[in-house]
PDB file of N, CA and C in Angstrom:
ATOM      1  N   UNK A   1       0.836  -1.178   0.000  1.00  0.00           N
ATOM      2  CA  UNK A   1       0.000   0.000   0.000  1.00  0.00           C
ATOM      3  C   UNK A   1       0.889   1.253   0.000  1.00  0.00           C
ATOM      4  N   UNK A   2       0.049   2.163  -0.736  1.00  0.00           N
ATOM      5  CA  UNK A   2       0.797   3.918  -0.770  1.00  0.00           C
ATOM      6  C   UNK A   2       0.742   4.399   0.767  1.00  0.00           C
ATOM      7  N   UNK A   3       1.174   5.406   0.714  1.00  0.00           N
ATOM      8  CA  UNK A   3       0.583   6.673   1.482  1.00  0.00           C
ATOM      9  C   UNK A   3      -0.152   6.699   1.697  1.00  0.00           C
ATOM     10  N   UNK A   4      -0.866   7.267   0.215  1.00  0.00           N
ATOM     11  CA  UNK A   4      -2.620   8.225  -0.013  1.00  0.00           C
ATOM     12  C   UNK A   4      -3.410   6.924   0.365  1.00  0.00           C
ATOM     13  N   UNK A   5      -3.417   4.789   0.224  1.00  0.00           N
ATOM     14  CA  UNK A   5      -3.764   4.285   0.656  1.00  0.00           C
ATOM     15  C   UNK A   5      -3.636   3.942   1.784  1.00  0.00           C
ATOM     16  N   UNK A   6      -2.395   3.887   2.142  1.00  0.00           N
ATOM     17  CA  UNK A   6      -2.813   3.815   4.098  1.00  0.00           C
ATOM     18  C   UNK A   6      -3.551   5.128   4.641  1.00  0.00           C
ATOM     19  N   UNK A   7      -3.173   6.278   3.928  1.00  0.00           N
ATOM     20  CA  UNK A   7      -4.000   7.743   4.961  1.00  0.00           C
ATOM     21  C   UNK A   7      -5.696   6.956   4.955  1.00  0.00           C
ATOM     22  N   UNK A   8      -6.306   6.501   3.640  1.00  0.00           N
ATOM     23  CA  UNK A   8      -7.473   6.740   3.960  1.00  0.00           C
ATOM     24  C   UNK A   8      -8.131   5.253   4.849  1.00  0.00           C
ATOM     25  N   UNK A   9      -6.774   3.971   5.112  1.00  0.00           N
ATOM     26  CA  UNK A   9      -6.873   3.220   5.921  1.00  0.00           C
ATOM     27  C   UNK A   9      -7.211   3.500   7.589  1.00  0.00           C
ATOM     28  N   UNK A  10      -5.954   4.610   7.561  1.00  0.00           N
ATOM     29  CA  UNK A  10      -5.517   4.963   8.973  1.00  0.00           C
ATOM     30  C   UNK A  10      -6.813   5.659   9.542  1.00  0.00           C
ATOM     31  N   UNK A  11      -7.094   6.570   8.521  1.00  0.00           N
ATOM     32  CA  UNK A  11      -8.448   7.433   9.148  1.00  0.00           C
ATOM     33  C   UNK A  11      -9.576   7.050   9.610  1.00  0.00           C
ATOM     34  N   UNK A  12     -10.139   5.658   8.360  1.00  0.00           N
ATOM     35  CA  UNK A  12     -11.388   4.726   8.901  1.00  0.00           C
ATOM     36  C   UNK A  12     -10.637   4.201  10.207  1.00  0.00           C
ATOM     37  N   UNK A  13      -9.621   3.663  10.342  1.00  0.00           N
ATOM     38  CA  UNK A  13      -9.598   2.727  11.383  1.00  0.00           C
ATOM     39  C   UNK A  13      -9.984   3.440  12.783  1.00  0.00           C
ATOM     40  N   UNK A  14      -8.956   4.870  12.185  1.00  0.00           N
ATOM     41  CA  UNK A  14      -8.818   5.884  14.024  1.00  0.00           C
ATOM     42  C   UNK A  14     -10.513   6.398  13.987  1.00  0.00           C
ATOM     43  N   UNK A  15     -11.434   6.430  12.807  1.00  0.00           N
ATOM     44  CA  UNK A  15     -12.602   6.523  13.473  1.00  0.00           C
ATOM     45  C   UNK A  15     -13.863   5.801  13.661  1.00  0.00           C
ATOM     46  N   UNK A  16     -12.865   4.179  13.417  1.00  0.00           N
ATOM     47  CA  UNK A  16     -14.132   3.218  13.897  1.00  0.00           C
ATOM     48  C   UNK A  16     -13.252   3.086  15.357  1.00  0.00           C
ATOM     49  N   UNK A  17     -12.373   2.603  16.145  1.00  0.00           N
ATOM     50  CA  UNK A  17     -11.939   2.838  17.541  1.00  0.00           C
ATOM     51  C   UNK A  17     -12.980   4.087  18.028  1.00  0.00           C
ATOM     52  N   UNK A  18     -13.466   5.104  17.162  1.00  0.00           N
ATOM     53  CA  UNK A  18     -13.933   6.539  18.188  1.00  0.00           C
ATOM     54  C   UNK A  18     -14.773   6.512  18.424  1.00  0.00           C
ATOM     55  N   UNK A  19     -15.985   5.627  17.306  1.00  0.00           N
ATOM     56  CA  UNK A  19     -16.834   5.578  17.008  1.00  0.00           C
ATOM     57  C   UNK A  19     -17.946   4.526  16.630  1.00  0.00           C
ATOM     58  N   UNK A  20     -16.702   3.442  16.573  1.00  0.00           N
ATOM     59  CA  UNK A  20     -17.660   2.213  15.999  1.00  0.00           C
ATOM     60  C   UNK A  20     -18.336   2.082  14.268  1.00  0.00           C
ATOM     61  N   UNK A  21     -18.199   3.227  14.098  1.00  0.00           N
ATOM     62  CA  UNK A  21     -18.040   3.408  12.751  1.00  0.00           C
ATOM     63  C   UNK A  21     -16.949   3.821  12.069  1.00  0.00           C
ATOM     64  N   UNK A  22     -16.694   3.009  10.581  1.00  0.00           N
ATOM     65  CA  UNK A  22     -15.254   3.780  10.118  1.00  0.00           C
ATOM     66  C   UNK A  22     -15.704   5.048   8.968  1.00  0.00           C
ATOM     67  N   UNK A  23     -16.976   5.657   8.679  1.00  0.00           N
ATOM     68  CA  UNK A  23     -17.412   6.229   7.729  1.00  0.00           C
ATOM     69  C   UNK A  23     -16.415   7.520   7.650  1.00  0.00           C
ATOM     70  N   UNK A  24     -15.643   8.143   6.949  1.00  0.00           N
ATOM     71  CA  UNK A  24     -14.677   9.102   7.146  1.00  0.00           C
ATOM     72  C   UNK A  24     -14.994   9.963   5.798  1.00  0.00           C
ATOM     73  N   UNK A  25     -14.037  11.174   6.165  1.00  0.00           N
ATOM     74  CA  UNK A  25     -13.987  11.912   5.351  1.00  0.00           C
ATOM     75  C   UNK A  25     -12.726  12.490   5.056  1.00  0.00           C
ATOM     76  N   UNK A  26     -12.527  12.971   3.535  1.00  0.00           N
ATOM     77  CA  UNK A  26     -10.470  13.087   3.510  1.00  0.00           C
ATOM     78  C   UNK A  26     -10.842  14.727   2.372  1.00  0.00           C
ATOM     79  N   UNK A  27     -10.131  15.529   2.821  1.00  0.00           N
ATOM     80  CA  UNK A  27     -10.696  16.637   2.237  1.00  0.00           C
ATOM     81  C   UNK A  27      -8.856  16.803   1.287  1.00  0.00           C
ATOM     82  N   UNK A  28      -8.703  16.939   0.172  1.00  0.00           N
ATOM     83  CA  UNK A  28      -7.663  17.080   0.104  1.00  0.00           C
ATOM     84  C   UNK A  28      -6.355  18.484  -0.403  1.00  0.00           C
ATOM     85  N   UNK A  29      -5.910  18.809  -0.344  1.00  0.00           N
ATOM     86  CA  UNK A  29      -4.801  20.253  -0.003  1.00  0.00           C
ATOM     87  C   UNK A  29      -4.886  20.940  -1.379  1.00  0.00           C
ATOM     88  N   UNK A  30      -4.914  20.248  -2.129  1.00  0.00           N
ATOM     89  CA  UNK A  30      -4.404  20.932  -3.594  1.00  0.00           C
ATOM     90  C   UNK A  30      -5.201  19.837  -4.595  1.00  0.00           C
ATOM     91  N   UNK A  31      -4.961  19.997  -6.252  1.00  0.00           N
ATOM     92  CA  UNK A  31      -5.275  19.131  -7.302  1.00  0.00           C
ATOM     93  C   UNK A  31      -4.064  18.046  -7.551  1.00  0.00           C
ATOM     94  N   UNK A  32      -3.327  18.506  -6.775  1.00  0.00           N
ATOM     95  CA  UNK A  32      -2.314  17.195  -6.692  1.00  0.00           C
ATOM     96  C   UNK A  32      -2.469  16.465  -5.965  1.00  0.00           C
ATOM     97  N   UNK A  33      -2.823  16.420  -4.767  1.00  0.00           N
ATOM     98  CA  UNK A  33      -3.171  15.769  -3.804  1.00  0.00           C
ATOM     99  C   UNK A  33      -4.535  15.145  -3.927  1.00  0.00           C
ATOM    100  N   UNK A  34      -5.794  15.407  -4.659  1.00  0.00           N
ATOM    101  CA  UNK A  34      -7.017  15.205  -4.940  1.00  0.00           C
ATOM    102  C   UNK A  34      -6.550  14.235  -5.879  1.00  0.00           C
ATOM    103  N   UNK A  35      -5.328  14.285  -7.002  1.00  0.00           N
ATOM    104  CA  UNK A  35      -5.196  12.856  -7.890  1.00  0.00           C
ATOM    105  C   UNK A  35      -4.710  11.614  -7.250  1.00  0.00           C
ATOM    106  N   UNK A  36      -3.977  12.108  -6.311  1.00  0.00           N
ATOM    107  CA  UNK A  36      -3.116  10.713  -5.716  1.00  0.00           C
ATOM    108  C   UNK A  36      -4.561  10.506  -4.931  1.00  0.00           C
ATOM    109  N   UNK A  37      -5.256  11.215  -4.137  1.00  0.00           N
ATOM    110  CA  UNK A  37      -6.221  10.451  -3.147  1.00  0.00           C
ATOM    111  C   UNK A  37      -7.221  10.011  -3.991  1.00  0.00           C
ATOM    112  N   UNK A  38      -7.538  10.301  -5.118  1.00  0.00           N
ATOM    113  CA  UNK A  38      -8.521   9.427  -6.151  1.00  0.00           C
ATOM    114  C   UNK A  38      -7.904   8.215  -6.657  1.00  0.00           C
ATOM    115  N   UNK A  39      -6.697   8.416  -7.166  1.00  0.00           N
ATOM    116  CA  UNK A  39      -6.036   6.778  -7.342  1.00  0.00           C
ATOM    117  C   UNK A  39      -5.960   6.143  -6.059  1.00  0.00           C
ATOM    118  N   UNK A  40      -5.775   6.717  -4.937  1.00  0.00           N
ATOM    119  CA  UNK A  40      -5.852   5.626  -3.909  1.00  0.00           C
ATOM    120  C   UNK A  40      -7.054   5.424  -3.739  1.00  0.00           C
ATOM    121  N   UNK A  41      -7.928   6.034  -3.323  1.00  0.00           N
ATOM    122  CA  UNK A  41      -9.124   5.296  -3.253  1.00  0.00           C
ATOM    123  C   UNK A  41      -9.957   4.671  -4.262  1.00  0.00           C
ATOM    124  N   UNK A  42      -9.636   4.853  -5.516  1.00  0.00           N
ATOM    125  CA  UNK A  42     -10.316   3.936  -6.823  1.00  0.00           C
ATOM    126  C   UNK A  42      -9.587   2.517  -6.333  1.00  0.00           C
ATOM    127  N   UNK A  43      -8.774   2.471  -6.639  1.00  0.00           N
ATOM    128  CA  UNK A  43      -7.944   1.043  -5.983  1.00  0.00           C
ATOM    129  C   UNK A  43      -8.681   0.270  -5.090  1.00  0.00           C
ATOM    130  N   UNK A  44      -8.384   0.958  -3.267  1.00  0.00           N
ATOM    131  CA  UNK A  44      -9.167   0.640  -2.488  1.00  0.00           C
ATOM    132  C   UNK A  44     -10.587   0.403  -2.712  1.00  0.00           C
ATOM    133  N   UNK A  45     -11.674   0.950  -3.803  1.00  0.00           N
ATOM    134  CA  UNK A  45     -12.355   0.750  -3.873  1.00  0.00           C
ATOM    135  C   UNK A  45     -12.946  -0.970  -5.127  1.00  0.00           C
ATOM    136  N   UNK A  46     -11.896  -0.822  -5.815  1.00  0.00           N
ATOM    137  CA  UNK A  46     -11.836  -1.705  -6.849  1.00  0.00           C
ATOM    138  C   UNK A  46     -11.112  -3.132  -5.884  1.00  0.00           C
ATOM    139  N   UNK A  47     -10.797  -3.292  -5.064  1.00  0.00           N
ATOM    140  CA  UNK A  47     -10.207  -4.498  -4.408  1.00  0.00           C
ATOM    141  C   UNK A  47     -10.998  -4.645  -2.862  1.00  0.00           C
ATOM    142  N   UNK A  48     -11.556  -3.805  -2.894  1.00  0.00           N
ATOM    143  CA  UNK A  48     -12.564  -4.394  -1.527  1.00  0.00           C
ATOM    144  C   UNK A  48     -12.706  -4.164  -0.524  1.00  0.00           C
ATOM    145  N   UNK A  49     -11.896  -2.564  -0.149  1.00  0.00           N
ATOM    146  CA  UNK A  49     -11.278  -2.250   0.726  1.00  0.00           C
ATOM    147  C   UNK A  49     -12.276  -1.413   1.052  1.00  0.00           C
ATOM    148  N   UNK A  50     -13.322  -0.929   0.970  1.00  0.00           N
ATOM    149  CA  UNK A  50     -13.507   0.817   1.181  1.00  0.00           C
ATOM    150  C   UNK A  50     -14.963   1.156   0.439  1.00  0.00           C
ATOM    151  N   UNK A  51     -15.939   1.523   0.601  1.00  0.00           N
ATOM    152  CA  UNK A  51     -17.436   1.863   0.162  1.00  0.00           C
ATOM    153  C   UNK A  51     -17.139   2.866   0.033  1.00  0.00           C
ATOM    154  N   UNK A  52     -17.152   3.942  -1.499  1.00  0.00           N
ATOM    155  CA  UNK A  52     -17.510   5.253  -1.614  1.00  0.00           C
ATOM    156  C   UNK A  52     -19.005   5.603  -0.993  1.00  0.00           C
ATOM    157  N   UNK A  53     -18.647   6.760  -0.619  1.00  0.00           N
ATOM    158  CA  UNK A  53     -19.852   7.886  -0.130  1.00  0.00           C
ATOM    159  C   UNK A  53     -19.821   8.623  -0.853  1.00  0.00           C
ATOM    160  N   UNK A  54     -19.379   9.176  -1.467  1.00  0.00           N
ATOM    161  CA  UNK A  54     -19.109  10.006  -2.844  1.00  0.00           C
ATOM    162  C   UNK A  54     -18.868   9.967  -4.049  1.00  0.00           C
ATOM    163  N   UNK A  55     -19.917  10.213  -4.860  1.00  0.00           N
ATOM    164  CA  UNK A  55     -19.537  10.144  -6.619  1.00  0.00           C
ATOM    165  C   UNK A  55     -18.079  10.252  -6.838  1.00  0.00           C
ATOM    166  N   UNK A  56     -17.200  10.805  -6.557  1.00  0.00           N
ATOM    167  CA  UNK A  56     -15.880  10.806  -6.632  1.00  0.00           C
ATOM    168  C   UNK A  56     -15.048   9.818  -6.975  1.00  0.00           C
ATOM    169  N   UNK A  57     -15.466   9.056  -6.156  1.00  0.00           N
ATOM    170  CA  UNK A  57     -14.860   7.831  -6.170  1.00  0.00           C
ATOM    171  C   UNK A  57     -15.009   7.127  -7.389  1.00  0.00           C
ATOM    172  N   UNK A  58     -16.131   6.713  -7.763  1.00  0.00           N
ATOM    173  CA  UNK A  58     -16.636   6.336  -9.142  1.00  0.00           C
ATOM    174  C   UNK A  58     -16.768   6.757 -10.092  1.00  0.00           C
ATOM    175  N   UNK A  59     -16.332   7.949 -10.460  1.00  0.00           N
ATOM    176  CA  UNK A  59     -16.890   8.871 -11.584  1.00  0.00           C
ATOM    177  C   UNK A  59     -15.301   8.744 -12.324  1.00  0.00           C
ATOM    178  N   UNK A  60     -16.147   8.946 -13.665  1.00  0.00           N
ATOM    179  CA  UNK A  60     -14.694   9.041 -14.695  1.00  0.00           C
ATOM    180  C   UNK A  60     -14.309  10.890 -14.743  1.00  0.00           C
ATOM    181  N   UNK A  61     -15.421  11.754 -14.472  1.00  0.00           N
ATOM    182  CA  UNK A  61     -15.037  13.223 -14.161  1.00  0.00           C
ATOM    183  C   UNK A  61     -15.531  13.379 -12.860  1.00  0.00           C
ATOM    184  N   UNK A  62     -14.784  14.924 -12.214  1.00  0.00           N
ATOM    185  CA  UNK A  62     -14.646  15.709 -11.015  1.00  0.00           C
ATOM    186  C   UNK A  62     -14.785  16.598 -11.205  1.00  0.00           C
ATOM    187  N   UNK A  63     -15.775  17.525 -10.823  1.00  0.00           N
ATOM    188  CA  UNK A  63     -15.923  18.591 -10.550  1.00  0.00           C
ATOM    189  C   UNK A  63     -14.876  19.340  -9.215  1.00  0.00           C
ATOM    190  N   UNK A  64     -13.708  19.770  -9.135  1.00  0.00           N
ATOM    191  CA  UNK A  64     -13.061  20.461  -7.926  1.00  0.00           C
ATOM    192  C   UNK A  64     -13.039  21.671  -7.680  1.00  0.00           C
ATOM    193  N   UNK A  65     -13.963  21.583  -6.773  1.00  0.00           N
ATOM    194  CA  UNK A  65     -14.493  22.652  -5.939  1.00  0.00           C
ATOM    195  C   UNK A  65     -13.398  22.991  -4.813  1.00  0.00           C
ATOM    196  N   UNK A  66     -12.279  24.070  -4.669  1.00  0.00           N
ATOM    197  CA  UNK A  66     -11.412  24.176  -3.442  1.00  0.00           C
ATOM    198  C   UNK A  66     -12.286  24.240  -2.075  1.00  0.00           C
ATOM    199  N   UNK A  67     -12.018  23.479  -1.215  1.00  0.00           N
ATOM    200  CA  UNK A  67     -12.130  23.629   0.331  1.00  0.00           C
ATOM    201  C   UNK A  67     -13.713  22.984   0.491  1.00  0.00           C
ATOM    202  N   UNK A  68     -13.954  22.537  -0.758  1.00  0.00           N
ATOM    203  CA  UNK A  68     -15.077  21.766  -0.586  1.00  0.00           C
ATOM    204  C   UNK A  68     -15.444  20.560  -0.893  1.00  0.00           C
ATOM    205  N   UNK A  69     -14.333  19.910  -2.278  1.00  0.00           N
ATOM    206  CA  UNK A  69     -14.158  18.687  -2.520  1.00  0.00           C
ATOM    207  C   UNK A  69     -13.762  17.688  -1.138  1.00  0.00           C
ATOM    208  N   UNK A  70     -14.594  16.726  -1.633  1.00  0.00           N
ATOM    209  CA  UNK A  70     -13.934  15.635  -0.173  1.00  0.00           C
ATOM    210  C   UNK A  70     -14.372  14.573  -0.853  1.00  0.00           C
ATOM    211  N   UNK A  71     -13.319  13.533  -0.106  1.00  0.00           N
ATOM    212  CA  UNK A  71     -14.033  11.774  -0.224  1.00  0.00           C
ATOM    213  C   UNK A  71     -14.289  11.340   1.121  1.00  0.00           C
ATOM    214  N   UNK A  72     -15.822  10.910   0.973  1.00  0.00           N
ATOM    215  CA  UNK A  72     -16.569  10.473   1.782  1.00  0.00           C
ATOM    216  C   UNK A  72     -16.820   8.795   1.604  1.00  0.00           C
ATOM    217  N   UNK A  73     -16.489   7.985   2.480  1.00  0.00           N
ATOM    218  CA  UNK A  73     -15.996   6.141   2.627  1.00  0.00           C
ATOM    219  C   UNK A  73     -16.318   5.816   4.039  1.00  0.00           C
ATOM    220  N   UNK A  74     -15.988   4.379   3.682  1.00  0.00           N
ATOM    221  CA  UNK A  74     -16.556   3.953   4.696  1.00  0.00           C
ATOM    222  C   UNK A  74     -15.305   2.657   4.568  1.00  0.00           C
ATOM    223  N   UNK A  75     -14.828   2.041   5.649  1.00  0.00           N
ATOM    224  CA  UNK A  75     -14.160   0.636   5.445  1.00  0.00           C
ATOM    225  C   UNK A  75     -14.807  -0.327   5.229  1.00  0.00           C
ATOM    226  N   UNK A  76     -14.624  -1.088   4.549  1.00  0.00           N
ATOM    227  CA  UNK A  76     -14.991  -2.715   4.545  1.00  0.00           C
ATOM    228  C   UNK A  76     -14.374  -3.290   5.630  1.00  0.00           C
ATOM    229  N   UNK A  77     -14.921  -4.675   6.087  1.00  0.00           N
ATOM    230  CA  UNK A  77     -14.258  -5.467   6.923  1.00  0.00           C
ATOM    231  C   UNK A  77     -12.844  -5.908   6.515  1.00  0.00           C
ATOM    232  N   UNK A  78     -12.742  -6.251   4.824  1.00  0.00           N
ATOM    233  CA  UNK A  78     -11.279  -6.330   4.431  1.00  0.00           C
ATOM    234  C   UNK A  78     -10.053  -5.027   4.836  1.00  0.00           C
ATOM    235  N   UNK A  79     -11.021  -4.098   4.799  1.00  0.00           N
ATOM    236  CA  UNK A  79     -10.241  -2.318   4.946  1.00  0.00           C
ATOM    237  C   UNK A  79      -9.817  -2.344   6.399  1.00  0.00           C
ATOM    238  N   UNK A  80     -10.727  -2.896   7.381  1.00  0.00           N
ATOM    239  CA  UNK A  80     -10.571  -2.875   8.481  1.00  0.00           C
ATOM    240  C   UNK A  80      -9.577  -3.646   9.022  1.00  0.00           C
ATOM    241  N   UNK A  81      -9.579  -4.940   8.109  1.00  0.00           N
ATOM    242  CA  UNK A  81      -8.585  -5.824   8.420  1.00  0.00           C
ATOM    243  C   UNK A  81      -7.160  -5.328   8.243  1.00  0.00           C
ATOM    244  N   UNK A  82      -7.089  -4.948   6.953  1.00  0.00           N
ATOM    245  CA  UNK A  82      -5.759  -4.432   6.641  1.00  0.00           C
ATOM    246  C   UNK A  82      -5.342  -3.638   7.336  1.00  0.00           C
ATOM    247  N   UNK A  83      -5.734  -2.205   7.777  1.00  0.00           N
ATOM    248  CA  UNK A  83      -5.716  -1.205   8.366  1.00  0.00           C
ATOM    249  C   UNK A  83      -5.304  -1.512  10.020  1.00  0.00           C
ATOM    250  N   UNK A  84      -5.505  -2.765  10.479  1.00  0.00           N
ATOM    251  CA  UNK A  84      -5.538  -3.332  11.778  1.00  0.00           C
ATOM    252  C   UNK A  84      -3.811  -3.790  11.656  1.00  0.00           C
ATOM    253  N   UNK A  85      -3.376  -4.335  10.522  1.00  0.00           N
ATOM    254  CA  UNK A  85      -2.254  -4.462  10.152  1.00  0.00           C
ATOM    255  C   UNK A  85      -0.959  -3.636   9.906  1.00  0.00           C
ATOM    256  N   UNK A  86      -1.635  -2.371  10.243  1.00  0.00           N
ATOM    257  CA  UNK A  86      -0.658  -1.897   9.511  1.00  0.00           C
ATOM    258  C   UNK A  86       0.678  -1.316  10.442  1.00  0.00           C
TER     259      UNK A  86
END
C-alpha cells in the first residue's frame, strides 16, 4: 500500500476505535493531492477495501471545488482488516 492508501486506511480505522463506525472523510490540499487520493481510493475501492460515499470515487469526471471537494468512505471489513495491520 501507498501513502494516499494507508492515509485513507488509517483514518477509517482511528474513526471506527472513536466511534464504531469507520465512515470518514479526507478533504484534500491541492489538485495534486485530490489525484493521488482518487487513485488511492479507486484502488481501495476496486479491491474491496472501502465503500464510496461520494460520486468521486466512481466517476470518470470531477468537478473540484477548493475547500469543498472531499471523499466520503466507509471501510470494509477487508479495509478494516488491513488497516488493523498496519
Amino acid at each position: 500500500m501507498n501513502h494516499y492508501e494507508n492515509q485513507f486506511l488509517n483514518i477509517g480505522l482511528e474513526n471506527f476505535y472513536k466511534s464504531g463506525n469507520s465512515y470518514s472523510e479526507i478533504q484534500p490540499k491541492n489538485s495534486g493531492e485530490f489525484k493521488s487520493l482518487w487513485d488511492a481510493a479507486t484502488y481501495l475501492f476496486e479491491n474491496g477495501y472501502l465503500i464510496p460515499h461520494s460520486e468521486n470515487i466512481v466517476s470518470n469526471t470531477v468537478d473540484i471545488v477548493p475547500n469543498e471537494t472531499e471523499f466520503r468512505f466507509e471501510l470494509t471489513e477487508k479495509g478494516l482488516s488491513e488497516a488493523k495491520a498496519l
